[in-house]
PDB file of N, CA and C in Angstrom:
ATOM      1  N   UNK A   1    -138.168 110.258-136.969  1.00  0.00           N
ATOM      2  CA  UNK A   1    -137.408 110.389-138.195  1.00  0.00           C
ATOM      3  C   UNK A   1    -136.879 111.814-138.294  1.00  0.00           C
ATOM      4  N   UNK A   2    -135.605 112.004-138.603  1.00  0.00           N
ATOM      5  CA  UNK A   2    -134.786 112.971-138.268  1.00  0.00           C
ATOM      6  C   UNK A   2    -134.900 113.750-140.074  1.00  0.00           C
ATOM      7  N   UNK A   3    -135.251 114.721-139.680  1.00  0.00           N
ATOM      8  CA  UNK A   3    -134.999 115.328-141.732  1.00  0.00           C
ATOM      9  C   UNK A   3    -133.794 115.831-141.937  1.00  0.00           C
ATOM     10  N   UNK A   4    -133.600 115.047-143.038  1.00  0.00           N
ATOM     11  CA  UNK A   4    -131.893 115.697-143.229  1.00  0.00           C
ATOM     12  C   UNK A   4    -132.127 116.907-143.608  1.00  0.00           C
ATOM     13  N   UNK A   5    -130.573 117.559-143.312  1.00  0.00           N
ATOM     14  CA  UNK A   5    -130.176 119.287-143.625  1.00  0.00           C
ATOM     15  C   UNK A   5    -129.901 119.694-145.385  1.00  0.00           C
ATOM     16  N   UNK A   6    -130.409 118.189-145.873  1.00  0.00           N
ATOM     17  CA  UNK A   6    -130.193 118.858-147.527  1.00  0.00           C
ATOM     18  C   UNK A   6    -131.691 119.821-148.000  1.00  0.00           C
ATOM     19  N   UNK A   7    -132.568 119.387-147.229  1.00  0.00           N
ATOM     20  CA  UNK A   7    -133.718 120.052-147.988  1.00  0.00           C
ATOM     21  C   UNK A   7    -133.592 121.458-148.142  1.00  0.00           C
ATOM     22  N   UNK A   8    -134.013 122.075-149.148  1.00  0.00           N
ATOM     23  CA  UNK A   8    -133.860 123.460-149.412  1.00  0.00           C
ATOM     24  C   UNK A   8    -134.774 123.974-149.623  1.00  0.00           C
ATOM     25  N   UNK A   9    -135.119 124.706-148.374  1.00  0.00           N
ATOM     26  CA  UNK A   9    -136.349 125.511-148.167  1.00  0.00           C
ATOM     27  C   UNK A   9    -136.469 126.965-148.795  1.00  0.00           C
ATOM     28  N   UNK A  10    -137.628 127.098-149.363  1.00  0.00           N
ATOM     29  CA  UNK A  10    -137.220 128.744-149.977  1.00  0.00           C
ATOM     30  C   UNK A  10    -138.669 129.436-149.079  1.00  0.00           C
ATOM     31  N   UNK A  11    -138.823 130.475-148.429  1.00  0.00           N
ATOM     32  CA  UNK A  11    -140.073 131.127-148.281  1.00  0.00           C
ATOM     33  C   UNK A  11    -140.311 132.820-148.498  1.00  0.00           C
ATOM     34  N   UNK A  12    -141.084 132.717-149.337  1.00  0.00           N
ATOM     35  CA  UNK A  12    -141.690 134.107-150.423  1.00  0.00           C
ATOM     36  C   UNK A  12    -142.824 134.848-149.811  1.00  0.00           C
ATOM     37  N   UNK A  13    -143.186 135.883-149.433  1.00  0.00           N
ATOM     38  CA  UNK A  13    -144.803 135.764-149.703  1.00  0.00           C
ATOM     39  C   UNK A  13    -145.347 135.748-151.025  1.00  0.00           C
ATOM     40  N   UNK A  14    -146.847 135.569-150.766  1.00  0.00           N
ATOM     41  CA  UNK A  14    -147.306 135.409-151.932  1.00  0.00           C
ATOM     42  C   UNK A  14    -147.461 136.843-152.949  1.00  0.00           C
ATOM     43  N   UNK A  15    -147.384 136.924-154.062  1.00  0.00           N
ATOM     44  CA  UNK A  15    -147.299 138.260-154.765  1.00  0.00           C
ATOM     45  C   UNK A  15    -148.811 138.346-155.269  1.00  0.00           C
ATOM     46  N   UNK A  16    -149.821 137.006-155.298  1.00  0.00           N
ATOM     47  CA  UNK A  16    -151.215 137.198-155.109  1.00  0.00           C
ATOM     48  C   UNK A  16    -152.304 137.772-154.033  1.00  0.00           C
ATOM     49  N   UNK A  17    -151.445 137.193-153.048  1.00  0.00           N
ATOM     50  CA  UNK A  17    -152.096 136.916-151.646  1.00  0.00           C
ATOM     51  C   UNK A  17    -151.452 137.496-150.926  1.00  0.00           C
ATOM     52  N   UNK A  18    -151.078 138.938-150.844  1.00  0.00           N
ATOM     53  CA  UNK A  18    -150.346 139.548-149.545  1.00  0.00           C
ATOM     54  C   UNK A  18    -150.431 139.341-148.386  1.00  0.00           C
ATOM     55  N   UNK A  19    -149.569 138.858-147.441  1.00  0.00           N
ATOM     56  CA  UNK A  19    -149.440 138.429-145.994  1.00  0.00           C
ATOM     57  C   UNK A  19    -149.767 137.001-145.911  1.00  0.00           C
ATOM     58  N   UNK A  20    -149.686 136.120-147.259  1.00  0.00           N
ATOM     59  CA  UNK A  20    -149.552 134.886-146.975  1.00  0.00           C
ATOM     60  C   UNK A  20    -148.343 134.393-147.987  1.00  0.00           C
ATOM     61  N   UNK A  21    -147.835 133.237-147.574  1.00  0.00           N
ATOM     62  CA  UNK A  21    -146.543 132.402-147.762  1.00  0.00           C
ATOM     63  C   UNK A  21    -146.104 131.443-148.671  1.00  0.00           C
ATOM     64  N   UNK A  22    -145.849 131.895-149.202  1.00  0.00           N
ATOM     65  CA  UNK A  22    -145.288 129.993-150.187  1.00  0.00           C
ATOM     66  C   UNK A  22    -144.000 129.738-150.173  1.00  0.00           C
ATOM     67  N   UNK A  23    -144.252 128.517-149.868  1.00  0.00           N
ATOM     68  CA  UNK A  23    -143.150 127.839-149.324  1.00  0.00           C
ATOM     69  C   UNK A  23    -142.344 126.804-150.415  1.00  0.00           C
ATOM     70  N   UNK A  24    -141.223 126.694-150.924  1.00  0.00           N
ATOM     71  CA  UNK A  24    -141.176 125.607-151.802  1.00  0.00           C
ATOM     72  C   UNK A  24    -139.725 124.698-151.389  1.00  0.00           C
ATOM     73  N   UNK A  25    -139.867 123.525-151.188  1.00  0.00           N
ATOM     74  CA  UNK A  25    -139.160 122.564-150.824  1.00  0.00           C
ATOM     75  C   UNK A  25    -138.543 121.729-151.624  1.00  0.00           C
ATOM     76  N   UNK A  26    -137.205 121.696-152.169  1.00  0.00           N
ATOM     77  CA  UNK A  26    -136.210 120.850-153.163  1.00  0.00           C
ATOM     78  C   UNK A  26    -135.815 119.760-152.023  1.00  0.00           C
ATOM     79  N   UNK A  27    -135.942 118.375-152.920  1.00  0.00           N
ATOM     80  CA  UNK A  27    -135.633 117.388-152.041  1.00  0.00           C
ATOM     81  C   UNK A  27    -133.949 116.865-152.849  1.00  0.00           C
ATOM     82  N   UNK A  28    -133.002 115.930-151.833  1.00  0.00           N
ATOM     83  CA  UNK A  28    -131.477 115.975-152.802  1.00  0.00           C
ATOM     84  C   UNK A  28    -132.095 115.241-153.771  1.00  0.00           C
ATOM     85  N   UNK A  29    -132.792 114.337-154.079  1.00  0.00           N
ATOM     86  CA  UNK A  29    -133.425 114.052-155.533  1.00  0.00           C
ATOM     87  C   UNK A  29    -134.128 114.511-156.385  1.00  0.00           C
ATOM     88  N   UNK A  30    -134.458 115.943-155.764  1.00  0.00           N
ATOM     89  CA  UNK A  30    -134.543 116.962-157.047  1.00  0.00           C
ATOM     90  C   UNK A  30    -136.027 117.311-157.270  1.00  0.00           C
ATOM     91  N   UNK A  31    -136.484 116.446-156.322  1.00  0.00           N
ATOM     92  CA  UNK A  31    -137.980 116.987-156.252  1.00  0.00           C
ATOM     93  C   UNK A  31    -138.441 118.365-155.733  1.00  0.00           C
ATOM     94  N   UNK A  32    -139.636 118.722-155.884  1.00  0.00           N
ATOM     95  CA  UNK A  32    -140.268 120.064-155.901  1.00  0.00           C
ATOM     96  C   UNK A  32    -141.252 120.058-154.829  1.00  0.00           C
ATOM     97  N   UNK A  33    -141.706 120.645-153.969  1.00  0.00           N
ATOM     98  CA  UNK A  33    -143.188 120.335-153.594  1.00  0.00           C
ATOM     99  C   UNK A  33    -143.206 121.950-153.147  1.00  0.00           C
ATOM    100  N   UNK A  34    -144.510 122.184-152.751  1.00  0.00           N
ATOM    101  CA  UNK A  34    -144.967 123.442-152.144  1.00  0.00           C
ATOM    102  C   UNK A  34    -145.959 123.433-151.387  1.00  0.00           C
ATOM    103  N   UNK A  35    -146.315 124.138-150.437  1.00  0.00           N
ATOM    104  CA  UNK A  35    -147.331 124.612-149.601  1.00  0.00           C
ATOM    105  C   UNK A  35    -147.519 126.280-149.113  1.00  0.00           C
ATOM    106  N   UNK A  36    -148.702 126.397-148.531  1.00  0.00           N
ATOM    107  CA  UNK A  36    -149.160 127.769-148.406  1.00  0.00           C
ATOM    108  C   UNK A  36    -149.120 127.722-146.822  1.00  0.00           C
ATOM    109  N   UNK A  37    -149.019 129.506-146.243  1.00  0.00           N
ATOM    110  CA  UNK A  37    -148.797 129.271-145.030  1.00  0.00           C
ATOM    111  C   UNK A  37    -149.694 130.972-145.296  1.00  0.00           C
ATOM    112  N   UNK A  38    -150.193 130.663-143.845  1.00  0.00           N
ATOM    113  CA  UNK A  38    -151.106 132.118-143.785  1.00  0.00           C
ATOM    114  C   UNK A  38    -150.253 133.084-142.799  1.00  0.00           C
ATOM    115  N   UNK A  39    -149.168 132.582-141.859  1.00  0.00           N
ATOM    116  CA  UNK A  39    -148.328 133.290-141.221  1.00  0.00           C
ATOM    117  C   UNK A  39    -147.010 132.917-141.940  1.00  0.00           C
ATOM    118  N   UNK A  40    -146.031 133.582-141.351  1.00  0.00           N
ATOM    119  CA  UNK A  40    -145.159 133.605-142.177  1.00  0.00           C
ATOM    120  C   UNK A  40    -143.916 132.399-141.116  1.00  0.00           C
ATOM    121  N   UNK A  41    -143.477 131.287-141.613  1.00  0.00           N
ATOM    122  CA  UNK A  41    -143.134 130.351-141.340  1.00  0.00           C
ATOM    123  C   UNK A  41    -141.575 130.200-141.104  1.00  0.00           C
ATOM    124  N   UNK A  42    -140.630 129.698-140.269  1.00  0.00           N
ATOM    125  CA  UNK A  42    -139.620 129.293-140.209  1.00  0.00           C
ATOM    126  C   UNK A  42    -139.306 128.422-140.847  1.00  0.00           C
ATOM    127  N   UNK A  43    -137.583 128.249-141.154  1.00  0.00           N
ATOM    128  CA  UNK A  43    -137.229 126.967-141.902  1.00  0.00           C
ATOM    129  C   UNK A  43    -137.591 125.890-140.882  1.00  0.00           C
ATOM    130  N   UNK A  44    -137.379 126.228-139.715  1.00  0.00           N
ATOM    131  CA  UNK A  44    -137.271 124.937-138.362  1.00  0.00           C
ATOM    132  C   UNK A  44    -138.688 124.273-138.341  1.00  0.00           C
ATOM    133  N   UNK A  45    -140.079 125.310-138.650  1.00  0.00           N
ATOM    134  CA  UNK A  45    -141.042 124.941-138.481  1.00  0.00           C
ATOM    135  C   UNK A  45    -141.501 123.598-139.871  1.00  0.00           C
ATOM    136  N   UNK A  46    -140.639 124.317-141.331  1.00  0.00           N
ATOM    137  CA  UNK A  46    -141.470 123.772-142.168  1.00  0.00           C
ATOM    138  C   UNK A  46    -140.626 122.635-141.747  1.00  0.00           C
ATOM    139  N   UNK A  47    -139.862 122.451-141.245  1.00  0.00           N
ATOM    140  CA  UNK A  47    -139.403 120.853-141.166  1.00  0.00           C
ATOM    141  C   UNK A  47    -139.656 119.886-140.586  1.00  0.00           C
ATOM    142  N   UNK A  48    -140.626 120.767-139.330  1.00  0.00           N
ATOM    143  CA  UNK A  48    -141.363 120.143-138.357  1.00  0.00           C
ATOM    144  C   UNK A  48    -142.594 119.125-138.973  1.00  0.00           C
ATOM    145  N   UNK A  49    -143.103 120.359-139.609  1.00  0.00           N
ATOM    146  CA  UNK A  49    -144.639 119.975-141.062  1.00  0.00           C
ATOM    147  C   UNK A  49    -143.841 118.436-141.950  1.00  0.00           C
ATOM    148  N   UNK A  50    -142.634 118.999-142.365  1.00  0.00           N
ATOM    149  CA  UNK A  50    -142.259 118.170-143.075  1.00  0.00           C
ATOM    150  C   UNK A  50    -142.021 116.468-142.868  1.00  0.00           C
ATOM    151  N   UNK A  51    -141.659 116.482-141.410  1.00  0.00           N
ATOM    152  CA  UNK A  51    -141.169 115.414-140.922  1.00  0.00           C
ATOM    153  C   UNK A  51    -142.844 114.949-140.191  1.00  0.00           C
ATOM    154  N   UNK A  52    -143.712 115.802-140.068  1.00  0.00           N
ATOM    155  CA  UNK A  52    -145.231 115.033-139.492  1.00  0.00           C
ATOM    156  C   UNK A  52    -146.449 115.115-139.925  1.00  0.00           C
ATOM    157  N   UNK A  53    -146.121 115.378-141.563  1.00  0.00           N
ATOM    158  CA  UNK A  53    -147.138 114.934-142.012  1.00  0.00           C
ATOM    159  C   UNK A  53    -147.195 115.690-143.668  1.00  0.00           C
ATOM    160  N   UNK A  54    -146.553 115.148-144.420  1.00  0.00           N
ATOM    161  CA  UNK A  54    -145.988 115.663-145.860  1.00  0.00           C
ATOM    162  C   UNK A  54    -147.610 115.774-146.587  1.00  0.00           C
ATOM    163  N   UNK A  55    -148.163 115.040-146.258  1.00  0.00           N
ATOM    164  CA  UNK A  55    -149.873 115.325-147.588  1.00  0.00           C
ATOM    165  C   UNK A  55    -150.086 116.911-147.491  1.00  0.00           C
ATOM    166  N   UNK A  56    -149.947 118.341-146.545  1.00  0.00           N
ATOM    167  CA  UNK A  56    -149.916 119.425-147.190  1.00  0.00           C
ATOM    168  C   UNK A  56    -148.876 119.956-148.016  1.00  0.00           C
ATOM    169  N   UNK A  57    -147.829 119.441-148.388  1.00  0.00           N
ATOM    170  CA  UNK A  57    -147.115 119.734-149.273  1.00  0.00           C
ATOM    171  C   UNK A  57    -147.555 119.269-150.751  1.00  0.00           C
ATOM    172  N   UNK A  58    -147.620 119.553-151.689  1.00  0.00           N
ATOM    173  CA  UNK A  58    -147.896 119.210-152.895  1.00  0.00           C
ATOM    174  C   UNK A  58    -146.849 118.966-154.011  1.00  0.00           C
ATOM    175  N   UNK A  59    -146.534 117.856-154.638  1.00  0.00           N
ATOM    176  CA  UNK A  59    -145.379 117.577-155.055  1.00  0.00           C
ATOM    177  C   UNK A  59    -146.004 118.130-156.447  1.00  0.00           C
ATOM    178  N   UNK A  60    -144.915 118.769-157.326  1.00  0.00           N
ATOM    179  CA  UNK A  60    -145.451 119.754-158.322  1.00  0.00           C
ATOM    180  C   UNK A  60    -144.655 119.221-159.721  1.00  0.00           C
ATOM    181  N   UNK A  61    -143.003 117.956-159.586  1.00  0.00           N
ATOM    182  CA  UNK A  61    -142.210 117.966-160.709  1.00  0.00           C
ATOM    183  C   UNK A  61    -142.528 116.254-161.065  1.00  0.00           C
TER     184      UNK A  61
END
């Protein structure tokens, strides 16, 4: 399953947790989700995560 190019990936570090990541993912239906990353992550990678295995993402809206 191919992930489409609408998702809109944002990645921050954390302003709690210095040198770790949050990641937050808008889906085109407007959904929210997020996950934590302890290195600091590519868009290519989170899509990888995204497309094999969504339960660490946390849908938040």
């Amino acid at each position: 399953m191919k992930t489409p190019k609408s998702l809109n990936i944002q990645i921050n570090e954390s302003t709690l947790f210095p040198g770790r990541y949050n990641v937050r993912v808008v889906t085109r239906s407007g959904k929210i989700y997020i996950a934590d990353y302890a290195d600091q992550p590519t868009d290519e990678m989170v899509r990888e995560q995204w497309n094999q295995d969504r339960r660490w993402f946390t849908h938040i809206n």
